[in-house]
Each structure stands twice: as structure tokens, then as C-alpha cells.
PDB file of N, CA and C in Angstrom:
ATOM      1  N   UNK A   1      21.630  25.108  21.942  1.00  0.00           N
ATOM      2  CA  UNK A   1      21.591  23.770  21.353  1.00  0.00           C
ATOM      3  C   UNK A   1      20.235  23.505  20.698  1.00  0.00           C
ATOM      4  N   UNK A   2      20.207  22.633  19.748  1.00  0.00           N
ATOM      5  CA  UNK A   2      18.820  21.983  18.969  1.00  0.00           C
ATOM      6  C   UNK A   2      18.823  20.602  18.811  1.00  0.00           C
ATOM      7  N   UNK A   3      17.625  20.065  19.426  1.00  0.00           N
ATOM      8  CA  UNK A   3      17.002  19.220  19.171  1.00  0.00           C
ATOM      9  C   UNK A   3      16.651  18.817  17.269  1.00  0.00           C
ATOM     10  N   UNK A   4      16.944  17.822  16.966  1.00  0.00           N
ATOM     11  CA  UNK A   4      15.860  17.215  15.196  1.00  0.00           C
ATOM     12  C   UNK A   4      15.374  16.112  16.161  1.00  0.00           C
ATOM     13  N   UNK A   5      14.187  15.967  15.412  1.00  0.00           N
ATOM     14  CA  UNK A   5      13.012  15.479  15.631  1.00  0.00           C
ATOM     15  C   UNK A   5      12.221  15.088  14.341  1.00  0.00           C
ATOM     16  N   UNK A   6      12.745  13.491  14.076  1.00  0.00           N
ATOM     17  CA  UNK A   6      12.294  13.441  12.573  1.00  0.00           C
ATOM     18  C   UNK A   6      11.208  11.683  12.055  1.00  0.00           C
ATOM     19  N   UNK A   7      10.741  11.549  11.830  1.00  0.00           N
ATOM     20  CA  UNK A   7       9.703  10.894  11.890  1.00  0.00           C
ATOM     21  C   UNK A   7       8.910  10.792  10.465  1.00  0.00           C
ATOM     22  N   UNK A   8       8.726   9.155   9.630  1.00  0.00           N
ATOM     23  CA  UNK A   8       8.564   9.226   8.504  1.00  0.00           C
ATOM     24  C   UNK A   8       7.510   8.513   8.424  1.00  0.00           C
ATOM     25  N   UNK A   9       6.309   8.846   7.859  1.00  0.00           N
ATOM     26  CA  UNK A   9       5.013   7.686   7.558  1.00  0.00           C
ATOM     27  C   UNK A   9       4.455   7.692   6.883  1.00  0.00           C
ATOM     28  N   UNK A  10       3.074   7.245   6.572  1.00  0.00           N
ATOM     29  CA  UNK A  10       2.723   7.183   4.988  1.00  0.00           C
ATOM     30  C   UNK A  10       1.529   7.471   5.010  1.00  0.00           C
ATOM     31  N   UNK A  11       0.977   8.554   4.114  1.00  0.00           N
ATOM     32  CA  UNK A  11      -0.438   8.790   4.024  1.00  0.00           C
ATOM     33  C   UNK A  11      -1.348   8.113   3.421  1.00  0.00           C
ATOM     34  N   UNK A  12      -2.858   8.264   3.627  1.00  0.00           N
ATOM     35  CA  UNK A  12      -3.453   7.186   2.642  1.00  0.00           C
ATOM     36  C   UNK A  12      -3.636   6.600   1.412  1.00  0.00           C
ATOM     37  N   UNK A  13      -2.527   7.186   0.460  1.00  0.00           N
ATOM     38  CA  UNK A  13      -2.420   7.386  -1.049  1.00  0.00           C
ATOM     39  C   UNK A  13      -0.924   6.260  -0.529  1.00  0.00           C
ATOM     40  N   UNK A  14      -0.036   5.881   0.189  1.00  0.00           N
ATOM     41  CA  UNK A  14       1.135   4.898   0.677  1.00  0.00           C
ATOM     42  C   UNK A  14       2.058   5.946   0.359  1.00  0.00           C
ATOM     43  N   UNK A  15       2.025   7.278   0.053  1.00  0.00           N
ATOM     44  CA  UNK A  15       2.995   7.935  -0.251  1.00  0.00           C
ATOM     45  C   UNK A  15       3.807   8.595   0.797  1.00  0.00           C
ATOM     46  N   UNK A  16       4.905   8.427   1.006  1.00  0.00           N
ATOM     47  CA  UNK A  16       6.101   8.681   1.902  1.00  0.00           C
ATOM     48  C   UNK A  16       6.361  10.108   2.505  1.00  0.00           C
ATOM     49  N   UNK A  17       5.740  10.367   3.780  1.00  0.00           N
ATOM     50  CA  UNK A  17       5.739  11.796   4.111  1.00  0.00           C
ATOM     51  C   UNK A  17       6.810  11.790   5.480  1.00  0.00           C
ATOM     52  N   UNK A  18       7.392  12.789   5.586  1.00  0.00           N
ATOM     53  CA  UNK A  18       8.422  12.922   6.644  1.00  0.00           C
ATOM     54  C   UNK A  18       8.502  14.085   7.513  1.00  0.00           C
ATOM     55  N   UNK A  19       8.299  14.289   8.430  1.00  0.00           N
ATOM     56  CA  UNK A  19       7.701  15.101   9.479  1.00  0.00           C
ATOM     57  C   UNK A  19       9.105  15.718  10.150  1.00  0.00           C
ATOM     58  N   UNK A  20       9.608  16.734  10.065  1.00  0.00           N
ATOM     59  CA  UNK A  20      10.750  17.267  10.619  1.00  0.00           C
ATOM     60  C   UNK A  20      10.130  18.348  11.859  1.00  0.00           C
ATOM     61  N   UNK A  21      11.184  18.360  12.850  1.00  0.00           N
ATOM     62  CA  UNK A  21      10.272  19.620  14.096  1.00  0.00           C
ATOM     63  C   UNK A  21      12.323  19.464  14.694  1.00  0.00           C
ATOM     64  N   UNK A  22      12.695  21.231  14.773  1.00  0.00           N
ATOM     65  CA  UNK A  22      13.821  21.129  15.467  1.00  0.00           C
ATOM     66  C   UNK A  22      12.941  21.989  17.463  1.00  0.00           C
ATOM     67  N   UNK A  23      13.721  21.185  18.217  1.00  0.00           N
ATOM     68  CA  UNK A  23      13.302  21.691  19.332  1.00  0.00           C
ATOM     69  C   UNK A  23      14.359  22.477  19.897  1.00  0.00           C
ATOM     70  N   UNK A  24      14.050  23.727  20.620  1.00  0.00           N
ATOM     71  CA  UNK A  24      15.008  24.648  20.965  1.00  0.00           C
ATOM     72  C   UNK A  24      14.811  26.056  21.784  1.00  0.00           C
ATOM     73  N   UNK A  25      15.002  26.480  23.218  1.00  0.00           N
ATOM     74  CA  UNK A  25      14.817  27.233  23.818  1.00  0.00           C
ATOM     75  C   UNK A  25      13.691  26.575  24.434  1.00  0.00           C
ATOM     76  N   UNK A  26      12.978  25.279  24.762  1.00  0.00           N
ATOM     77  CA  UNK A  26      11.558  25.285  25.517  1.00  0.00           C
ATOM     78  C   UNK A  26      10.742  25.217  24.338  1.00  0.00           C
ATOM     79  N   UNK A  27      11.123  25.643  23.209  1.00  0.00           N
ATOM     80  CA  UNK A  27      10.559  25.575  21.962  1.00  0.00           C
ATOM     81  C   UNK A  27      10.600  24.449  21.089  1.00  0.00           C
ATOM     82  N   UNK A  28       9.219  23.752  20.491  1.00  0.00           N
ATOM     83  CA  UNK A  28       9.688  22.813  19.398  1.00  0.00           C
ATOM     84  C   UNK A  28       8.780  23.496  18.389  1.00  0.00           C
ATOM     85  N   UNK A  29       9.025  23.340  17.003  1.00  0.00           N
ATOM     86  CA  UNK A  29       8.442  23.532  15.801  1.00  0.00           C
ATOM     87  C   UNK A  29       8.604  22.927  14.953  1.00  0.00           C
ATOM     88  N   UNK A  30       7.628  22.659  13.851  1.00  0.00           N
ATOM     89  CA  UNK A  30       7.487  21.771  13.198  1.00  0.00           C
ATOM     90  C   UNK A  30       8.192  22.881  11.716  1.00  0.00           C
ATOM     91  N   UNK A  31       9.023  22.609  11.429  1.00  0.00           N
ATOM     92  CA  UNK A  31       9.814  22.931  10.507  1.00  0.00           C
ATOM     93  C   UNK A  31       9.427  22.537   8.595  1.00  0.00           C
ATOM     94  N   UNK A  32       9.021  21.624   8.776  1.00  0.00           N
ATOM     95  CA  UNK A  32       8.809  21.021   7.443  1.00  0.00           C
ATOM     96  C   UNK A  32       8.490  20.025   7.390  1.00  0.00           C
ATOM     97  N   UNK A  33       7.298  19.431   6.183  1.00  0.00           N
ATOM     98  CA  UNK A  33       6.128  18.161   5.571  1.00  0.00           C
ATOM     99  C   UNK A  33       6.964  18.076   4.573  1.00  0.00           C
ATOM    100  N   UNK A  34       7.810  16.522   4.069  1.00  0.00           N
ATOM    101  CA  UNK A  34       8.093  16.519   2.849  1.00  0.00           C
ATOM    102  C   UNK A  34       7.690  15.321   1.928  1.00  0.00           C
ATOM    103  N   UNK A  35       7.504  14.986   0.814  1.00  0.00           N
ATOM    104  CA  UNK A  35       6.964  14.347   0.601  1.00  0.00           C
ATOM    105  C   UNK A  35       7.939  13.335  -0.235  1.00  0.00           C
ATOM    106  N   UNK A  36       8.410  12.260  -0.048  1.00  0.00           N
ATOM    107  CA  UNK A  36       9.423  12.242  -0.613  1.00  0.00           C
ATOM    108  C   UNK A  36       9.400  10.586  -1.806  1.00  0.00           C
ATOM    109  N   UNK A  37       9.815  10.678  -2.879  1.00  0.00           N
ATOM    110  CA  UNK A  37       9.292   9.261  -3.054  1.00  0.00           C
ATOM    111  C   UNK A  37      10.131   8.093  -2.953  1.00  0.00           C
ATOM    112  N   UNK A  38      11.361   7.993  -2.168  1.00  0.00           N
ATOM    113  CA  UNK A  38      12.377   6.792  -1.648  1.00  0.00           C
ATOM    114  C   UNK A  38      12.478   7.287   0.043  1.00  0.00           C
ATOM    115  N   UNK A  39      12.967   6.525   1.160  1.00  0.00           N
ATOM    116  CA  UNK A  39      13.136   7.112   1.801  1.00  0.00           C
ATOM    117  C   UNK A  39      14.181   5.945   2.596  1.00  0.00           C
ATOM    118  N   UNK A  40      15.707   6.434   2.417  1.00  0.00           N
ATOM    119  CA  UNK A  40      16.839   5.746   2.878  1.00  0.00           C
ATOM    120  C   UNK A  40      17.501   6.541   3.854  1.00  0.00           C
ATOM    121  N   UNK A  41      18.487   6.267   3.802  1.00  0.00           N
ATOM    122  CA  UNK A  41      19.647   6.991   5.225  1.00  0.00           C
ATOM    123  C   UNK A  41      20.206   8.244   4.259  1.00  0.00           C
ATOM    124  N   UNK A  42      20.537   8.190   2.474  1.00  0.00           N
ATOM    125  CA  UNK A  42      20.683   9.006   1.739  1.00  0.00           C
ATOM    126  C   UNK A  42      19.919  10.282   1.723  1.00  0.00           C
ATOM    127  N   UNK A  43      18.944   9.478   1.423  1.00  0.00           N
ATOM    128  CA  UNK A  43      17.213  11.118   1.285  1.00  0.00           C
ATOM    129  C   UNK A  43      17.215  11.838   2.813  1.00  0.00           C
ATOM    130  N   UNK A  44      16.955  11.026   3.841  1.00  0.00           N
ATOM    131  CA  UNK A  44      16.851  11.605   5.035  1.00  0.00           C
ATOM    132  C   UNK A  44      18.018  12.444   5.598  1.00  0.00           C
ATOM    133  N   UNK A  45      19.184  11.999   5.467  1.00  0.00           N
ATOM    134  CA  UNK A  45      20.108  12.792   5.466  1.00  0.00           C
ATOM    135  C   UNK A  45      20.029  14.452   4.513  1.00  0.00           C
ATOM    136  N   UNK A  46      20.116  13.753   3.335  1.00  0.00           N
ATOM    137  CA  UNK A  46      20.392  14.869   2.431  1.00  0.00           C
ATOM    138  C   UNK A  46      18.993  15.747   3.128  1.00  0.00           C
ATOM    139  N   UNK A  47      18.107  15.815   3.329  1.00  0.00           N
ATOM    140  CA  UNK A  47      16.903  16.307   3.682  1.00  0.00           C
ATOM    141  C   UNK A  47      17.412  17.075   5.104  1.00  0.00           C
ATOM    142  N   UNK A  48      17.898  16.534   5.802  1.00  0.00           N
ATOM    143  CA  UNK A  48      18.048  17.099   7.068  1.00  0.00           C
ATOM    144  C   UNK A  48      19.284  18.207   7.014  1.00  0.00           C
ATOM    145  N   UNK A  49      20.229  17.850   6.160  1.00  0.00           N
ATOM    146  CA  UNK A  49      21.075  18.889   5.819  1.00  0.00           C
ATOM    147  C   UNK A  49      20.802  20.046   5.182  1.00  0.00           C
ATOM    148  N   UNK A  50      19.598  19.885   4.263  1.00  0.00           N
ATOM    149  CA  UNK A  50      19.035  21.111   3.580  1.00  0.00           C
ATOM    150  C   UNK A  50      18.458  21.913   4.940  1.00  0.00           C
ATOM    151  N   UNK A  51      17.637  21.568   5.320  1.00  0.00           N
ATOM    152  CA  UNK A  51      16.714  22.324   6.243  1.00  0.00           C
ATOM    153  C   UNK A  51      17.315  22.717   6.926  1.00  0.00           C
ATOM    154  N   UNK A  52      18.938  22.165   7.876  1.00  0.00           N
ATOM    155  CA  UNK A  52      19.615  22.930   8.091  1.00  0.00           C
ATOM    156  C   UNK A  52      20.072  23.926   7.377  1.00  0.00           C
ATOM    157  N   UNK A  53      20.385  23.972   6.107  1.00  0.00           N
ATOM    158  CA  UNK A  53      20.850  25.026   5.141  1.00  0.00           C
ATOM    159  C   UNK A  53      20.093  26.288   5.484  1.00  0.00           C
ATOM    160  N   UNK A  54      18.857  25.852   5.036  1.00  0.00           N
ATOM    161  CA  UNK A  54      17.907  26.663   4.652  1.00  0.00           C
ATOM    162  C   UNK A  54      17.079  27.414   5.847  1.00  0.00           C
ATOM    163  N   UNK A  55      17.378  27.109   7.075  1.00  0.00           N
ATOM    164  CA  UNK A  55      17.002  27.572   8.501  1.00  0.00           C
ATOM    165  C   UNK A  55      18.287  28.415   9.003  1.00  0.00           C
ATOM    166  N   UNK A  56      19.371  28.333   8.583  1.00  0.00           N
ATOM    167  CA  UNK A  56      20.670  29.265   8.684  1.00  0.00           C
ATOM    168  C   UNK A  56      20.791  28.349   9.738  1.00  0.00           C
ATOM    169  N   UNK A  57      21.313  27.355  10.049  1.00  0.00           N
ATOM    170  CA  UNK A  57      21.333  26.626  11.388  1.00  0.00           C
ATOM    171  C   UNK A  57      22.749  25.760  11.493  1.00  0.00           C
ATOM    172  N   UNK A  58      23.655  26.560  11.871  1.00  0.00           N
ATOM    173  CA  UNK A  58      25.516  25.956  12.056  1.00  0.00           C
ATOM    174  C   UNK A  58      25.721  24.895  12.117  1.00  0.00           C
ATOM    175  N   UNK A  59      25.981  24.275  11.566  1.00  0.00           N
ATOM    176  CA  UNK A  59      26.007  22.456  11.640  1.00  0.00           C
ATOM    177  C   UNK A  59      26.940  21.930  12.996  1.00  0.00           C
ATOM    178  N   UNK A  60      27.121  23.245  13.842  1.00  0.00           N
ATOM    179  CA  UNK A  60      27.753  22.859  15.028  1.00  0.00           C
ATOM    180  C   UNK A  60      26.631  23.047  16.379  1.00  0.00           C
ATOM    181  N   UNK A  61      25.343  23.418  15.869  1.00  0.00           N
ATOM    182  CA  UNK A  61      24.390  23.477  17.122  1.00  0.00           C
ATOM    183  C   UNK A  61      23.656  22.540  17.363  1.00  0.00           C
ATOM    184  N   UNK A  62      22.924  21.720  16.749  1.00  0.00           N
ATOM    185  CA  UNK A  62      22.274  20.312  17.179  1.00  0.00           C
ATOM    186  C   UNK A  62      23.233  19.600  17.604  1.00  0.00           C
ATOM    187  N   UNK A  63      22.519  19.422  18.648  1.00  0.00           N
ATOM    188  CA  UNK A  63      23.232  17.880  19.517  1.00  0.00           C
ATOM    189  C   UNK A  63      22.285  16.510  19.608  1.00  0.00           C
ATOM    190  N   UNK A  64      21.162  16.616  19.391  1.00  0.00           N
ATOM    191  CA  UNK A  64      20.549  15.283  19.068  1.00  0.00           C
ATOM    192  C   UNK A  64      19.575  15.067  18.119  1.00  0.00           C
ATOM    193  N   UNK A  65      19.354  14.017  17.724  1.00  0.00           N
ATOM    194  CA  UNK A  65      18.707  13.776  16.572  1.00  0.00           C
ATOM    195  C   UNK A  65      17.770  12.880  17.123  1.00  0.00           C
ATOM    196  N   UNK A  66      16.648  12.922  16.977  1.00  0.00           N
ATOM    197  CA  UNK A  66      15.122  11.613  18.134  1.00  0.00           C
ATOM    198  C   UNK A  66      14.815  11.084  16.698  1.00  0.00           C
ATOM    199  N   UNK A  67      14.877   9.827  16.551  1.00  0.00           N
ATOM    200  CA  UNK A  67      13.855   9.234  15.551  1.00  0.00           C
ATOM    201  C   UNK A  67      13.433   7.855  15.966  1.00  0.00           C
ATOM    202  N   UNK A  68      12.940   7.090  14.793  1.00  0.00           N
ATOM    203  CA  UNK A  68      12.769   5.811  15.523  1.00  0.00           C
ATOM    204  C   UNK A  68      13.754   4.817  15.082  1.00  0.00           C
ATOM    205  N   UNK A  69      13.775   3.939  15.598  1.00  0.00           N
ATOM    206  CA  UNK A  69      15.060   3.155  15.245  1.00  0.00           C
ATOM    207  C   UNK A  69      15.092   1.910  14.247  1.00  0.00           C
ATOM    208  N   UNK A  70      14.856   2.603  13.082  1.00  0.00           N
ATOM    209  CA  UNK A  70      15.006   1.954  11.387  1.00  0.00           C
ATOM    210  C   UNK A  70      16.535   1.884  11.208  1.00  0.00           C
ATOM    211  N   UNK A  71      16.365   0.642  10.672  1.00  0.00           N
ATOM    212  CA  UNK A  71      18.391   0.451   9.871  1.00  0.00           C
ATOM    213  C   UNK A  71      18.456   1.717   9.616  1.00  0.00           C
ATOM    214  N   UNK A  72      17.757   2.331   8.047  1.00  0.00           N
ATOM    215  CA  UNK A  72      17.962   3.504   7.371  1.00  0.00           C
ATOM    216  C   UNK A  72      18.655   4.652   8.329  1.00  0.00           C
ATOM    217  N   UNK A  73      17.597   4.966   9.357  1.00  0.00           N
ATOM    218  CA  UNK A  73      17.916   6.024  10.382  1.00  0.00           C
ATOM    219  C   UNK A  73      19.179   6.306  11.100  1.00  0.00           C
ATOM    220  N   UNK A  74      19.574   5.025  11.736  1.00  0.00           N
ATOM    221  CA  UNK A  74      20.999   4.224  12.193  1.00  0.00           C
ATOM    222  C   UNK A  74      21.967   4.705  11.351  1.00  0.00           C
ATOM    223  N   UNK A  75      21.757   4.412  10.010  1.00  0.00           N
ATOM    224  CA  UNK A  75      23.021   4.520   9.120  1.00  0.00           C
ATOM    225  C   UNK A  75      22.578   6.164   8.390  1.00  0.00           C
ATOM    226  N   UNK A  76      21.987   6.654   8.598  1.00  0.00           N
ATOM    227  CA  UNK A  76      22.005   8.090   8.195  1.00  0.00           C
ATOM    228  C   UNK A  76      22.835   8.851   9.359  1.00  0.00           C
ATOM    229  N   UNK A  77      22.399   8.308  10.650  1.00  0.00           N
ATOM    230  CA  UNK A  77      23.350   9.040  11.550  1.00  0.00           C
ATOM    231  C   UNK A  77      24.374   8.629  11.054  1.00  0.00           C
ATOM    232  N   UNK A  78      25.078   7.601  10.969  1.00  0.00           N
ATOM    233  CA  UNK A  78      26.846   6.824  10.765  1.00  0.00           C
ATOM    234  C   UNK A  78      26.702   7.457   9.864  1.00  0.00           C
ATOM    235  N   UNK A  79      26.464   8.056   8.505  1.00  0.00           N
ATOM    236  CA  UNK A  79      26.876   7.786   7.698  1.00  0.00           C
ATOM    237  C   UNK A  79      26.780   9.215   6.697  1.00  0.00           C
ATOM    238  N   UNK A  80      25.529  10.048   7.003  1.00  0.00           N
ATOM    239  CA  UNK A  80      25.047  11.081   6.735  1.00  0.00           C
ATOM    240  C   UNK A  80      25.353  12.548   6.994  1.00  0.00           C
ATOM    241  N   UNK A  81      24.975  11.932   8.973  1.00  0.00           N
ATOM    242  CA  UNK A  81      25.064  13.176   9.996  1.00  0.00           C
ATOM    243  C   UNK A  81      26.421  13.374  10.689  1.00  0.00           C
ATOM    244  N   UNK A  82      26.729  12.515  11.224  1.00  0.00           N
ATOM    245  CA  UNK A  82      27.791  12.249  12.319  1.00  0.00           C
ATOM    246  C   UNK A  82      28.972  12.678  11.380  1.00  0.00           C
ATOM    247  N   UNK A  83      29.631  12.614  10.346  1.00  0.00           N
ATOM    248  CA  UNK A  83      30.408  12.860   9.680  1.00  0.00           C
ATOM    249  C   UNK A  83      30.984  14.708   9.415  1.00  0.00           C
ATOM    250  N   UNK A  84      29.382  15.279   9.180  1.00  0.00           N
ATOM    251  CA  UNK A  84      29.633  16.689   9.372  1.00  0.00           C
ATOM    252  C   UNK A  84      29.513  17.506  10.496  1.00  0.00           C
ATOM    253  N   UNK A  85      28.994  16.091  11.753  1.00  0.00           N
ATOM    254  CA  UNK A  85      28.459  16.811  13.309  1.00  0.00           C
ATOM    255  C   UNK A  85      28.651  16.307  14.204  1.00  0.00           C
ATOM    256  N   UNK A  86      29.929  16.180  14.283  1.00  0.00           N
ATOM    257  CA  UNK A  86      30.168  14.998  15.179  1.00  0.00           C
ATOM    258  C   UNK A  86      30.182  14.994  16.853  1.00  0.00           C
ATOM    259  N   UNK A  87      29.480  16.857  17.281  1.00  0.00           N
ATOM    260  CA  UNK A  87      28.627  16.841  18.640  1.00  0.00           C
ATOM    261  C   UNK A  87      27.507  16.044  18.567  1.00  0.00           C
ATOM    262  N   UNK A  88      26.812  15.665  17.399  1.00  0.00           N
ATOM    263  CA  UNK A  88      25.609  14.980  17.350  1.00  0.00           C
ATOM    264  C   UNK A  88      25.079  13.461  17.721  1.00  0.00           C
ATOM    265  N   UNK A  89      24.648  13.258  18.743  1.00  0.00           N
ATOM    266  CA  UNK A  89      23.951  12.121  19.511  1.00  0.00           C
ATOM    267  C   UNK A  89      22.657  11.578  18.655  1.00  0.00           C
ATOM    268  N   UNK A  90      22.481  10.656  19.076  1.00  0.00           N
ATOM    269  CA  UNK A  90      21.143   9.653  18.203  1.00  0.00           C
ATOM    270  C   UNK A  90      20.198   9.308  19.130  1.00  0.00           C
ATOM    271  N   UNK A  91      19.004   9.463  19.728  1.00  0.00           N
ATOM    272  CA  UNK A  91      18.555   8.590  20.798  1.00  0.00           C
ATOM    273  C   UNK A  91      17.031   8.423  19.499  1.00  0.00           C
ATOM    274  N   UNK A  92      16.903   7.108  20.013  1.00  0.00           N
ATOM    275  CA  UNK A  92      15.520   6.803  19.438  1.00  0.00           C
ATOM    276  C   UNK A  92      14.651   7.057  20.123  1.00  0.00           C
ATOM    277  N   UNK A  93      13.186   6.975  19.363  1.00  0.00           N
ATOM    278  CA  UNK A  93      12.261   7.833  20.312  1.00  0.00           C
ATOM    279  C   UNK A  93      11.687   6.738  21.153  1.00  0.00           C
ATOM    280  N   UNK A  94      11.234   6.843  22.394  1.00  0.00           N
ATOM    281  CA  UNK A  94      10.927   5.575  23.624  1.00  0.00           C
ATOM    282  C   UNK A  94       9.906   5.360  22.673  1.00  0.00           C
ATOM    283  N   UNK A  95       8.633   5.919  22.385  1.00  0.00           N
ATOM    284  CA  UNK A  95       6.991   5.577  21.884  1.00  0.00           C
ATOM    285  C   UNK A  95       7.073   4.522  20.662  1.00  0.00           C
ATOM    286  N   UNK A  96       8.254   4.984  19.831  1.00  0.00           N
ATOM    287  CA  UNK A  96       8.258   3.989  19.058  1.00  0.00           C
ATOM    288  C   UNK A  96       9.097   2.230  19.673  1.00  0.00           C
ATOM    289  N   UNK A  97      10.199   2.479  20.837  1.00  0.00           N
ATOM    290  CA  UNK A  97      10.303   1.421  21.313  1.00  0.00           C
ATOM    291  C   UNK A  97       9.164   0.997  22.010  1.00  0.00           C
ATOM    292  N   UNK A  98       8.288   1.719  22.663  1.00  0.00           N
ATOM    293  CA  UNK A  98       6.972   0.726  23.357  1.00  0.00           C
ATOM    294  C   UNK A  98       6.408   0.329  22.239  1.00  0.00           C
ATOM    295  N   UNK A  99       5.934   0.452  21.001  1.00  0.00           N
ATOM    296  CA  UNK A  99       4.977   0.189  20.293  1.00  0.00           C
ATOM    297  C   UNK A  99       5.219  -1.074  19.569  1.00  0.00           C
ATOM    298  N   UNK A 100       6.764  -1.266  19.751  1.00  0.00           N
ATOM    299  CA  UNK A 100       7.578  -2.586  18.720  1.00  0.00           C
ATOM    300  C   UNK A 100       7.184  -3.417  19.790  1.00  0.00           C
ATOM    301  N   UNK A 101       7.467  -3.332  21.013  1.00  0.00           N
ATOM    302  CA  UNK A 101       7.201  -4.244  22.001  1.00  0.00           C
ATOM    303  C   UNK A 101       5.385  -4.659  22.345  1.00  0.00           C
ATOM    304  N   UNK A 102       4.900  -4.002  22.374  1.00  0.00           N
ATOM    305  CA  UNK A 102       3.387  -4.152  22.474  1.00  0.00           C
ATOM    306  C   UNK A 102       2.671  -5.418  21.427  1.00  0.00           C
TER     307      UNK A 102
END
């Protein structure tokens, strides 16, 4: 099974960078920096499907997806992921729920 692990923020130029890491075997790696210049449930999706492409990675082995819990994110799972993976779970990441609360 694999972990995505995906996480989007902005460097000091405000430009839109997105941090992908699949975790797997005890193993996590950081897979890919992208730089992207919209960033919806569309881009992130389409983005996460490539890297699956492009990692040879069966769209039947991830079972969860960690991000933080943006509309966008929400509806990329409904709408993106879940459609071609439908073993695939959503949990948001806790750090970003403590940090909304703080």
C-alpha cells in the first residue's frame, strides 16, 4: 500500500509550490516540487495522477491521501481521485487542524 502526502504553499515570489512525498514500506519520499500557477481540485488532481503515471504506480495501490483540509482538496478527492480509486481514503493532516485552531 501507499501513502500521498500532498501539501501546497507559497514561496517568497507568492508563487504556488506543491510538495508531493508518497509513503511506503516504512519509507516516505519526497517525490516531486511543482510549481504550479492555479491551484484547484482540477491541477492537484491532474498532478497527482501524473506522478502516479510517471512513478509506474497502479492506481489500485494508494489507500490514503494526507492533506490539509481546503474545499479544493475535499473536492479533488470527490471529484478527481475517488472516481479512479475508489480504495482511496482522505484524512487531513492533524498539524494543519491544530494550527486553524491555535
Amino acid at each position: 500500500p501507499i501513502a500521498i502526502i500532498i501539501d501546497e504553499t507559497t514561496d517568497v515570489k507568492g508563487c504556488n509550490v506543491v510538495n508531493t512525498l508518497f509513503a511506503y514500506h516504512r519509507t516516505t519520499k519526497l517525490v516531486s516540487v511543482d510549481f504550479l500557477e492555479a491551484v484547484n481540485f482540477s491541477t492537484i488532481g491532474g498532478l497527482i495522477l501524473q506522478l502516479l503515471t510517471e512513478w509506474k504506480i497502479l492506481f489500485n495501490l494508494p489507500k490514503l491521501i494526507a492533506s490539509d483540509s481546503t474545499s479544493y482538496m475535499k473536492k479533488c478527492f470527490r471529484k478527481a481521485l475517488n472516481p479512479v480509486m475508489q480504495q482511496l481514503k482522505h484524512n487531513t493532516c492533524p498539524a494543519h487542524i491544530v494550527n486553524l485552531i491555535s
